[in-house]
PDB file of N, CA and C in Angstrom:
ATOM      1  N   UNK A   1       0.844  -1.178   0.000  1.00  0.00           N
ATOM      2  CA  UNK A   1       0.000   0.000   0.000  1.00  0.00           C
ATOM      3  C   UNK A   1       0.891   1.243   0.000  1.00  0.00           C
ATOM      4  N   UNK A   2       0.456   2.329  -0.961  1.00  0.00           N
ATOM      5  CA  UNK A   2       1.395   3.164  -0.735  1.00  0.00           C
ATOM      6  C   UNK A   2       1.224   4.255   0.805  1.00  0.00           C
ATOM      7  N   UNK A   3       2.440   4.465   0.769  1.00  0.00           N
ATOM      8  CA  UNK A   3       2.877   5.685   2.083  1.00  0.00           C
ATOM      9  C   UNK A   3       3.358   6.830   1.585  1.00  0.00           C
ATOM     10  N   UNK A   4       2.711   8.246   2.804  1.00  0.00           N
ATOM     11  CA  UNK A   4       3.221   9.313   2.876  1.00  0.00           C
ATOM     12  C   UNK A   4       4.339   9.982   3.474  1.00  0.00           C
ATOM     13  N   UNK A   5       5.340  10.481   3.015  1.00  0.00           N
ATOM     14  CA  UNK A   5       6.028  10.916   3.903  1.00  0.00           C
ATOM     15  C   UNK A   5       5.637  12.610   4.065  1.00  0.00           C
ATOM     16  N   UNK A   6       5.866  13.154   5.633  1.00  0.00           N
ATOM     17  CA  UNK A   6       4.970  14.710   5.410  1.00  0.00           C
ATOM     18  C   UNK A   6       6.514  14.918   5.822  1.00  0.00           C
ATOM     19  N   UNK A   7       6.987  15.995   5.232  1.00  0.00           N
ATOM     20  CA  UNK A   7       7.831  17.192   5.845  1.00  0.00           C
ATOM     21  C   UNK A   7       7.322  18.501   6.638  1.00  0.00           C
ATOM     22  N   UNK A   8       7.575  18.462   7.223  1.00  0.00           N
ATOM     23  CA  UNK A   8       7.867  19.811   8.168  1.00  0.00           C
ATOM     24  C   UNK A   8       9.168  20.638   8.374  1.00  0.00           C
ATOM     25  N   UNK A   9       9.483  21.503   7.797  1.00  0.00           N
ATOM     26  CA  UNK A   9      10.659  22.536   8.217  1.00  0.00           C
ATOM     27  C   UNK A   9       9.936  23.646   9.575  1.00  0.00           C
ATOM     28  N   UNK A  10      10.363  23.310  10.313  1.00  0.00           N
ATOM     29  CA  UNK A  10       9.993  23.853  11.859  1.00  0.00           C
ATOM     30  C   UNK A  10      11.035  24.983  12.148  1.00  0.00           C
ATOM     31  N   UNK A  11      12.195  24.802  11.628  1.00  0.00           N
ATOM     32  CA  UNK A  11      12.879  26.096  11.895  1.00  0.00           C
ATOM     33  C   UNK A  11      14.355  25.922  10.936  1.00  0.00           C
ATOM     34  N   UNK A  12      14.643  27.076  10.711  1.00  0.00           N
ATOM     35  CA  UNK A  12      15.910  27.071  10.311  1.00  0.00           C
ATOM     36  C   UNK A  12      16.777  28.325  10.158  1.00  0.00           C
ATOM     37  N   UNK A  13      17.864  27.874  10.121  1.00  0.00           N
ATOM     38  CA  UNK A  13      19.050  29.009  10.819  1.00  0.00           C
ATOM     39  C   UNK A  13      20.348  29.098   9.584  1.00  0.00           C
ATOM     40  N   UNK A  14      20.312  28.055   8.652  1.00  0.00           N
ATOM     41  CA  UNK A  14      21.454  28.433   7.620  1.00  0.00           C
ATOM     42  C   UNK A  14      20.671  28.064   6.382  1.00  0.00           C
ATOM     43  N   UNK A  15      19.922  28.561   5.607  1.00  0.00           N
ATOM     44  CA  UNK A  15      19.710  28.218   4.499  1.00  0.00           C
ATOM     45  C   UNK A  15      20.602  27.570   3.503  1.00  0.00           C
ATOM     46  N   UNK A  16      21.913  28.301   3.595  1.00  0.00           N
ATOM     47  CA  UNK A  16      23.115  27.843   2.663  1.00  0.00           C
ATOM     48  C   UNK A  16      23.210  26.435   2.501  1.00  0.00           C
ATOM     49  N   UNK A  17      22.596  25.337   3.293  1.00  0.00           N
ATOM     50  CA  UNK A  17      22.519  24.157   3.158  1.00  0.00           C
ATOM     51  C   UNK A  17      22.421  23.684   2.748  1.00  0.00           C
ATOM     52  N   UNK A  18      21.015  23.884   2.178  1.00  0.00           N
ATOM     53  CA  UNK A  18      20.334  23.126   1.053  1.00  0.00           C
ATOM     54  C   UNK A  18      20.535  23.132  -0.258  1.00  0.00           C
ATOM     55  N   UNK A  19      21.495  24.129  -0.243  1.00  0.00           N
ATOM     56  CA  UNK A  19      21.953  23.820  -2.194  1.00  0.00           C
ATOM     57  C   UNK A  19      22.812  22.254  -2.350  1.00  0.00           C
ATOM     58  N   UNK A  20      23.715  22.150  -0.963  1.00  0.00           N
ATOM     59  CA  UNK A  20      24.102  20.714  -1.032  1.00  0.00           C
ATOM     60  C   UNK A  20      23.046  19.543  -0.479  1.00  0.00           C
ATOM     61  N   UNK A  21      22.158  19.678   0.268  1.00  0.00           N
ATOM     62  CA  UNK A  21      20.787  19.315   0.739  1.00  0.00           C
ATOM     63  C   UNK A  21      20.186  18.536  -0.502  1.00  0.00           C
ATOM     64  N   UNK A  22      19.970  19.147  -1.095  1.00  0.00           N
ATOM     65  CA  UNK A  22      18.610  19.133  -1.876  1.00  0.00           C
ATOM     66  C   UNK A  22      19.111  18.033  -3.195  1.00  0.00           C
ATOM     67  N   UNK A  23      19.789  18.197  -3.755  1.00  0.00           N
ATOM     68  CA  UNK A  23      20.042  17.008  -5.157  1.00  0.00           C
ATOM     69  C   UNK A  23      20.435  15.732  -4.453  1.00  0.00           C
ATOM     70  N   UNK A  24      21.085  15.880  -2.795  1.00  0.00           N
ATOM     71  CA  UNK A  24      21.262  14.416  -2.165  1.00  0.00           C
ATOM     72  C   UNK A  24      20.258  13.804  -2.187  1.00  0.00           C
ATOM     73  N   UNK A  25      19.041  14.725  -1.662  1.00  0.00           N
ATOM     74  CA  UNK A  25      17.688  14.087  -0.805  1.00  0.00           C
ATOM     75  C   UNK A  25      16.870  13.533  -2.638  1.00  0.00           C
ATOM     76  N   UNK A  26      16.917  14.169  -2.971  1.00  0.00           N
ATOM     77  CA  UNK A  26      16.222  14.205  -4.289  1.00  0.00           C
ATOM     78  C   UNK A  26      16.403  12.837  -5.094  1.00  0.00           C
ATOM     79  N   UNK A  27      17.523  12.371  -5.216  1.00  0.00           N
ATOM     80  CA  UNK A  27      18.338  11.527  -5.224  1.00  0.00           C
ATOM     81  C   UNK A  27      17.859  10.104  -4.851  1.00  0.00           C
ATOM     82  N   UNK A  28      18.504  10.422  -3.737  1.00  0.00           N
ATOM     83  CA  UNK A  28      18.007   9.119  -2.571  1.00  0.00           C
ATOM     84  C   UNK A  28      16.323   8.944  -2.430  1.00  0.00           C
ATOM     85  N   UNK A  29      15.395  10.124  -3.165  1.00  0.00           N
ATOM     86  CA  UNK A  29      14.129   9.639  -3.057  1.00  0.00           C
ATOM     87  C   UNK A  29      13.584   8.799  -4.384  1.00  0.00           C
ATOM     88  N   UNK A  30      14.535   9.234  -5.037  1.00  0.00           N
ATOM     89  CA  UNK A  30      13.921   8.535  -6.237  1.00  0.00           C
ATOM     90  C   UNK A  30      14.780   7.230  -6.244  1.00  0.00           C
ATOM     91  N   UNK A  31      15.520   6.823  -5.705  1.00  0.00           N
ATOM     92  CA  UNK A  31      15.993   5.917  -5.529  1.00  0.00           C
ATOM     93  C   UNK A  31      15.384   4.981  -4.999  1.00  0.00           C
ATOM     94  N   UNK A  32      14.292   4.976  -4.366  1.00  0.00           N
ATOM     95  CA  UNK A  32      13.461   4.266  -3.190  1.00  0.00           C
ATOM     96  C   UNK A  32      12.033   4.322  -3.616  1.00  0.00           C
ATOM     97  N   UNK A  33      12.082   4.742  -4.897  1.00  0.00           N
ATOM     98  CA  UNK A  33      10.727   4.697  -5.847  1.00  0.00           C
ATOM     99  C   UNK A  33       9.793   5.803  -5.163  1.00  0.00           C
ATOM    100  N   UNK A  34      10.373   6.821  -4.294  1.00  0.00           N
ATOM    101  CA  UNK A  34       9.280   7.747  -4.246  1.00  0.00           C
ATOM    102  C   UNK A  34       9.408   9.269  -5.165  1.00  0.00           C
ATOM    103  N   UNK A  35       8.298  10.071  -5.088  1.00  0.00           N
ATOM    104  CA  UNK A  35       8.020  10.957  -5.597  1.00  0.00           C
ATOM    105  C   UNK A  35       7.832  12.578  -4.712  1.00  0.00           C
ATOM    106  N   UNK A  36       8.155  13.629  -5.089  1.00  0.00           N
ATOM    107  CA  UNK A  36       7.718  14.800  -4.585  1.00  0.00           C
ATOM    108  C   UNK A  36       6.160  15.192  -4.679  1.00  0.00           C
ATOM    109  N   UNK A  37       5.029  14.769  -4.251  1.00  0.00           N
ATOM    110  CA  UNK A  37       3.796  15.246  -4.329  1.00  0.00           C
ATOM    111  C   UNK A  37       3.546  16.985  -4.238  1.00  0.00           C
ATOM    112  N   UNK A  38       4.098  17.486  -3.453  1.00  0.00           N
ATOM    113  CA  UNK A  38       3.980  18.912  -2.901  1.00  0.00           C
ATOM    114  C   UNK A  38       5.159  19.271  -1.815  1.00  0.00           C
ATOM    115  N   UNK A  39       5.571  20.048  -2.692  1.00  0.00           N
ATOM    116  CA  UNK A  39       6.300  21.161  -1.800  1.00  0.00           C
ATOM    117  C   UNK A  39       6.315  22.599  -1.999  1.00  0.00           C
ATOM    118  N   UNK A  40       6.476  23.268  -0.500  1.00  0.00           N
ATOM    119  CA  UNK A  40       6.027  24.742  -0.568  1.00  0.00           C
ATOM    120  C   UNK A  40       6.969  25.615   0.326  1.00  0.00           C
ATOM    121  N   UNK A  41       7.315  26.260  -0.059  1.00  0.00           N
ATOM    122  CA  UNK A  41       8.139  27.247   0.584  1.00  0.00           C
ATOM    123  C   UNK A  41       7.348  28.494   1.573  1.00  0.00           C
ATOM    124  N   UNK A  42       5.913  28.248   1.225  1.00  0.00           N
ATOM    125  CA  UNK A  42       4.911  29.343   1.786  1.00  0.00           C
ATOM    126  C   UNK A  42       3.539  28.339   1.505  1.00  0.00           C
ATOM    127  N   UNK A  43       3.861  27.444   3.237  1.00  0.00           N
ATOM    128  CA  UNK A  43       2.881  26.968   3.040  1.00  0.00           C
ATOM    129  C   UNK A  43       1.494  28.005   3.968  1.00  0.00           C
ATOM    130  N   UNK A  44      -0.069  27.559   3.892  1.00  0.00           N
ATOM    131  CA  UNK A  44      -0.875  28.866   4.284  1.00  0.00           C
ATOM    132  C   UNK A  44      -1.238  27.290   5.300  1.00  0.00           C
ATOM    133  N   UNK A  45      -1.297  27.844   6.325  1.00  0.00           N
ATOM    134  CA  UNK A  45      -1.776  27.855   7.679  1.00  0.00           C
ATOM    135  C   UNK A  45      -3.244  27.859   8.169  1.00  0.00           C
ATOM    136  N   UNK A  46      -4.222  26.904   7.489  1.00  0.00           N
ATOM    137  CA  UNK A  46      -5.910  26.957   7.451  1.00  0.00           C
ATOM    138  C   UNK A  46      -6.083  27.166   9.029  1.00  0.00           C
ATOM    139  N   UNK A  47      -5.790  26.635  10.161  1.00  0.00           N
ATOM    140  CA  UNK A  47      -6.402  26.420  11.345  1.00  0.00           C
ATOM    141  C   UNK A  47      -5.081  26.301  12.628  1.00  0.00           C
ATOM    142  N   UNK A  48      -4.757  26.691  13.417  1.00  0.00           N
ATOM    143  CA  UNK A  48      -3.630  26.425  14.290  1.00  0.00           C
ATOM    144  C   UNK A  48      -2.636  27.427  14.823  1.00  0.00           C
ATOM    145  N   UNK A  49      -1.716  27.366  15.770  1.00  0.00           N
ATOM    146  CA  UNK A  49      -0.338  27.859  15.370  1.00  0.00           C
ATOM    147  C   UNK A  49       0.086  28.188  14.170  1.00  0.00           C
ATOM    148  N   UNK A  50       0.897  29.176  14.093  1.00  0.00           N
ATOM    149  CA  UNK A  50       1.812  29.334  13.237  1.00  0.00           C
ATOM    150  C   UNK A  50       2.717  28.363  12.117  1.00  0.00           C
ATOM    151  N   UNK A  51       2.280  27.906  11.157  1.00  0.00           N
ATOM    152  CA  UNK A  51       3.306  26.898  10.387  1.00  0.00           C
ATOM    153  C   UNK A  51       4.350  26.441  10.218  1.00  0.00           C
ATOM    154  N   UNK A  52       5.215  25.553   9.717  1.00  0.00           N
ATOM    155  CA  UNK A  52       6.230  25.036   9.194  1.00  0.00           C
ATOM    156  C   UNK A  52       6.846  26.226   8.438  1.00  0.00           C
ATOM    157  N   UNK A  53       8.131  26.519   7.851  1.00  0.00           N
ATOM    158  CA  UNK A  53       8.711  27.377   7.044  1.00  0.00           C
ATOM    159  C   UNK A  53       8.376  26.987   5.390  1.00  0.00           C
ATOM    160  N   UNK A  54       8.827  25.180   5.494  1.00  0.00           N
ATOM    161  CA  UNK A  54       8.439  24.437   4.315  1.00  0.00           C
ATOM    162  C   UNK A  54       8.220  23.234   4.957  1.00  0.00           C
ATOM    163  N   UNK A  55       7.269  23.035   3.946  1.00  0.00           N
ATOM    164  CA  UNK A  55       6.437  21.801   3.989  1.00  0.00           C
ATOM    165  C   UNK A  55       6.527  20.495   2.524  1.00  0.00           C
ATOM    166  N   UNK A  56       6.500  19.780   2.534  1.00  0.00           N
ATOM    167  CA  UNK A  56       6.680  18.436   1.603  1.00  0.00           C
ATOM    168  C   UNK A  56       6.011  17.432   1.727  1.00  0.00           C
ATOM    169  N   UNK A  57       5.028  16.863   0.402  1.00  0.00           N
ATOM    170  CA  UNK A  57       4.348  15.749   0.782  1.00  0.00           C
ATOM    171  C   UNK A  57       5.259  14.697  -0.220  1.00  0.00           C
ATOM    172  N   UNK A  58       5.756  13.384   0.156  1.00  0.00           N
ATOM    173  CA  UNK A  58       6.772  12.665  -0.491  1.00  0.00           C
ATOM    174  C   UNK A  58       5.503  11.173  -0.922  1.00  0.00           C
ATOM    175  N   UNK A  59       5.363  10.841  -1.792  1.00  0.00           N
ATOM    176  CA  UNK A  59       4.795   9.473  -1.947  1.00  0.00           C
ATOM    177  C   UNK A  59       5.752   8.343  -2.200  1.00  0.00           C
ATOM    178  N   UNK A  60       5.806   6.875  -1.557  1.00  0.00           N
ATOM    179  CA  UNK A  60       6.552   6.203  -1.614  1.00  0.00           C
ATOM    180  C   UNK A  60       5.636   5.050  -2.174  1.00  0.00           C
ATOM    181  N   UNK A  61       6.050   3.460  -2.712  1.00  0.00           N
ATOM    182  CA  UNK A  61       5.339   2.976  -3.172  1.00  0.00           C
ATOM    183  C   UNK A  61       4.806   2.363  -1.715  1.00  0.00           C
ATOM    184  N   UNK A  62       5.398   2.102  -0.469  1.00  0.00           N
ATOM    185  CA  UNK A  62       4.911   1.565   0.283  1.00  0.00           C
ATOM    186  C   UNK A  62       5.650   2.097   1.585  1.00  0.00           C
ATOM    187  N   UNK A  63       4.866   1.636   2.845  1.00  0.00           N
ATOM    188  CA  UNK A  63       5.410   2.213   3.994  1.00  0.00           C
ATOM    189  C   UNK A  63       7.349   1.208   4.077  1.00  0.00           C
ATOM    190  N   UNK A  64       7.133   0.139   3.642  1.00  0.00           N
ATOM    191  CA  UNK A  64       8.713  -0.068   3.674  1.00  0.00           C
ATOM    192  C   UNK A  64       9.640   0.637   2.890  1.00  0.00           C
ATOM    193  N   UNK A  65       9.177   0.998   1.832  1.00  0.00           N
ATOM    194  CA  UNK A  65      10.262   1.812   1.371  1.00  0.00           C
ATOM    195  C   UNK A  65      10.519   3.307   1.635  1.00  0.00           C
ATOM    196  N   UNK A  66       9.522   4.051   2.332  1.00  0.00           N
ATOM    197  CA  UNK A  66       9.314   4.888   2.658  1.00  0.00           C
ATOM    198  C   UNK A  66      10.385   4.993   4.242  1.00  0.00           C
ATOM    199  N   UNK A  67      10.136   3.901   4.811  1.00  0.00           N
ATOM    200  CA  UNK A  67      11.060   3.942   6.096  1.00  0.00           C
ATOM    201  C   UNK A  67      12.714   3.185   5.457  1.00  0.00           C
ATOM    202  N   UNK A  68      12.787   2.460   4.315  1.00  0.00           N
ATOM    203  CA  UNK A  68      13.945   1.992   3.918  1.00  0.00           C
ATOM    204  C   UNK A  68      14.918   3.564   3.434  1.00  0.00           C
ATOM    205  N   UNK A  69      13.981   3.920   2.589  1.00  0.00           N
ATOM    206  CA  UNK A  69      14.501   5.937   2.467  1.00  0.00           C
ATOM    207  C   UNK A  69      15.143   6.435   3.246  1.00  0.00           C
ATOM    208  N   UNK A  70      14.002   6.802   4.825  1.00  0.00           N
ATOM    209  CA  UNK A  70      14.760   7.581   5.629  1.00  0.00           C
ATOM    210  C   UNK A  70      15.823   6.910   6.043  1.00  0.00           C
ATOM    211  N   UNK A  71      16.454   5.804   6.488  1.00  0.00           N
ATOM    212  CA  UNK A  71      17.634   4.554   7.290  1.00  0.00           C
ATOM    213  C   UNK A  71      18.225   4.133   6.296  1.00  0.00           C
ATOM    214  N   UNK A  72      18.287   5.328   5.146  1.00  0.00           N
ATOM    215  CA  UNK A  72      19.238   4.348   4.268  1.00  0.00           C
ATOM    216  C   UNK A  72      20.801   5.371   4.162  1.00  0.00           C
ATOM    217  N   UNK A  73      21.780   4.534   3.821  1.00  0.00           N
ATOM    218  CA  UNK A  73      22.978   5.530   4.131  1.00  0.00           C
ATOM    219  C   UNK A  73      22.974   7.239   3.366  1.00  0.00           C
ATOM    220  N   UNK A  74      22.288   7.011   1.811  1.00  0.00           N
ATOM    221  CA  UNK A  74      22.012   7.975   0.997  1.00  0.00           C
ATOM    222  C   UNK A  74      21.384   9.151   1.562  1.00  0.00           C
ATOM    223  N   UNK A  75      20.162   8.837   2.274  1.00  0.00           N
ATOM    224  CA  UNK A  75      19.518   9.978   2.737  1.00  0.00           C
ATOM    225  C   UNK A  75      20.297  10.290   3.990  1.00  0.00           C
ATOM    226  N   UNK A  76      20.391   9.518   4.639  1.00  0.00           N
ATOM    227  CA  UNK A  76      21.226   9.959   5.933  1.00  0.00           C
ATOM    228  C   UNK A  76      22.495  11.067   5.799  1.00  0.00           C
ATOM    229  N   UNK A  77      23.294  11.042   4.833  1.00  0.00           N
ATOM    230  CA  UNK A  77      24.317  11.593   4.257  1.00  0.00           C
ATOM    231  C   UNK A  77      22.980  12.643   4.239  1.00  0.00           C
ATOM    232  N   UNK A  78      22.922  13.439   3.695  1.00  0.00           N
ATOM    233  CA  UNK A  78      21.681  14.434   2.809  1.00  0.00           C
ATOM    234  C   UNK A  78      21.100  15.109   4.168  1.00  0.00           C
ATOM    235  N   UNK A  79      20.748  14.287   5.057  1.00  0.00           N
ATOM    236  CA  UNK A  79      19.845  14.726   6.494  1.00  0.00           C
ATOM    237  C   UNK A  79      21.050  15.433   7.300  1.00  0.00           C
ATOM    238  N   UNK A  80      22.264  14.594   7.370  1.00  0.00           N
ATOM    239  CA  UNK A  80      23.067  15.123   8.187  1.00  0.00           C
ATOM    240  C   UNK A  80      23.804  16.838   7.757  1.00  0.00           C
ATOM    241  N   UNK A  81      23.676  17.051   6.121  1.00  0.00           N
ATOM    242  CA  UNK A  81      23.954  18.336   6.133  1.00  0.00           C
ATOM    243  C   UNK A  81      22.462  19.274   6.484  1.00  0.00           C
ATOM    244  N   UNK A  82      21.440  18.850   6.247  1.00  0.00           N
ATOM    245  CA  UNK A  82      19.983  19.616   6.545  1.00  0.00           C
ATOM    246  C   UNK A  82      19.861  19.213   7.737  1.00  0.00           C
ATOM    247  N   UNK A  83      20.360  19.179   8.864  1.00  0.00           N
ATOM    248  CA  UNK A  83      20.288  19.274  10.015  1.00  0.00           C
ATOM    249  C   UNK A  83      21.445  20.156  10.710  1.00  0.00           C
ATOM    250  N   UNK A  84      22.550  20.535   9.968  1.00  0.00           N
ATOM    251  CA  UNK A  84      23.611  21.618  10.423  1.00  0.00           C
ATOM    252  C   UNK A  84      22.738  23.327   9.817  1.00  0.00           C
ATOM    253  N   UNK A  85      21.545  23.211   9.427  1.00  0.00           N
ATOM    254  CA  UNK A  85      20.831  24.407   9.294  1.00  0.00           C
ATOM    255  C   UNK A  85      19.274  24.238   9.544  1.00  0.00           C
ATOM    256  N   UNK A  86      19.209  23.519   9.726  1.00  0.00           N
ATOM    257  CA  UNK A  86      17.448  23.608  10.019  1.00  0.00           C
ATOM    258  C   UNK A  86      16.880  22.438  11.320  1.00  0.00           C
ATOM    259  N   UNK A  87      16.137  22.355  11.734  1.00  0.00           N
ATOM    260  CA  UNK A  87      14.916  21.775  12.284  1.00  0.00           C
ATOM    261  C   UNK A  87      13.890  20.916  11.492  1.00  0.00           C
ATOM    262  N   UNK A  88      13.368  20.006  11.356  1.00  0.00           N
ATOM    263  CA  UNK A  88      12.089  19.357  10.509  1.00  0.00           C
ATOM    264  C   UNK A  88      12.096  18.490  11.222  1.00  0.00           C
ATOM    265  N   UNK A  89      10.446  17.828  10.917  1.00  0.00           N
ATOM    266  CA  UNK A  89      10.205  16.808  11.451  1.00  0.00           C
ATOM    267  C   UNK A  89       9.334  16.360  10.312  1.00  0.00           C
ATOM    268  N   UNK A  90       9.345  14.972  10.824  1.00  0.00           N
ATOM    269  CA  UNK A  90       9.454  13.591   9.155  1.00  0.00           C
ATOM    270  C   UNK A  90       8.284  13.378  10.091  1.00  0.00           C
ATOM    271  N   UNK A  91       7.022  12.677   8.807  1.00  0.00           N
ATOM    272  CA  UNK A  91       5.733  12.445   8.948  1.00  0.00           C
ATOM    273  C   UNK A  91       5.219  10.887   8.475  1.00  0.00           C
ATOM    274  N   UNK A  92       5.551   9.668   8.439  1.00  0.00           N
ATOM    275  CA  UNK A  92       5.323   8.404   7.556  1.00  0.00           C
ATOM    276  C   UNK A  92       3.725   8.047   7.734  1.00  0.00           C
ATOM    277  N   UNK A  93       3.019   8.008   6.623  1.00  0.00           N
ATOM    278  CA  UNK A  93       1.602   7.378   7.041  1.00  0.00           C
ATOM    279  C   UNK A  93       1.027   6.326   5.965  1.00  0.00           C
ATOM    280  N   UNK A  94       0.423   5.471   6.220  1.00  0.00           N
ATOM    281  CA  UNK A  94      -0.105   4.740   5.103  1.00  0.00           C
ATOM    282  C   UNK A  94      -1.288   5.262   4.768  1.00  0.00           C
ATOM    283  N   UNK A  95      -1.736   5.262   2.872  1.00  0.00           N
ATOM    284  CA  UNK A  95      -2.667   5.403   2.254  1.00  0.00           C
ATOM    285  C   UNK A  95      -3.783   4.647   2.435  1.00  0.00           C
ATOM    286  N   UNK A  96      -5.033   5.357   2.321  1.00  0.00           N
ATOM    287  CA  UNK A  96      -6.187   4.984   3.139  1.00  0.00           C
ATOM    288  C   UNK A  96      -6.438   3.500   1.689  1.00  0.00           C
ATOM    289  N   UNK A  97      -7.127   2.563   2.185  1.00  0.00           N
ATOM    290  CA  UNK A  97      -7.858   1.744   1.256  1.00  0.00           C
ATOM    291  C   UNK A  97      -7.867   2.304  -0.013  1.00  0.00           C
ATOM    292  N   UNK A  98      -8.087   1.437  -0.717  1.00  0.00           N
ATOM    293  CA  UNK A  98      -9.275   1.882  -2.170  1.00  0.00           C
ATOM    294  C   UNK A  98     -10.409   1.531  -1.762  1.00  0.00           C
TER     295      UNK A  98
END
């Protein structure tokens, strides 16, 4: 069944990161058969607190590969420089039935 992965960027302090960030993660997602569904740099805030900075919805074909992604050496490499500038928190959920 497929899985979601949600991003949350909760805070961040060096942007400069992500230019090396971003073609790792990108990378390592398609590597693991998932996809970028949505991402936003200005996401809008319907109901709550204050938002995320950026937000990301990732589709994987399934919740194992979705957790094989994050624990795999590729992304880990990729996380460890987006964590010397930012904050996020990772979201895994499985897709409802058909």
């Amino acid at each position: 069944m497929v899985a979601y992965v949600i991003v949350e960027r909760i805070e961040e302090w060096d942007s400069e990161v992500f230019a090396a960030y971003r073609p790792l993660a990108a990378a390592s997602i398609d590597k693991f058969g998932g996809r970028y569904l949505a991402l936003s740099t200005m996401p809008v805030v319907l109901e709550g607190d204050t938002g995320p900075i950026v937000m990301a919805v990732i589709e994987f074909p399934s919740m194992q590969l979705a957790d094989s992604w994050y624990n795999s050496e590729e992304y880990q490499k990729a996380a460890g420089i987006r964590r010397a500038g930012a904050r996020n928190r990772f979201i895994a959920v499985d897709a409802l039935a058909p």
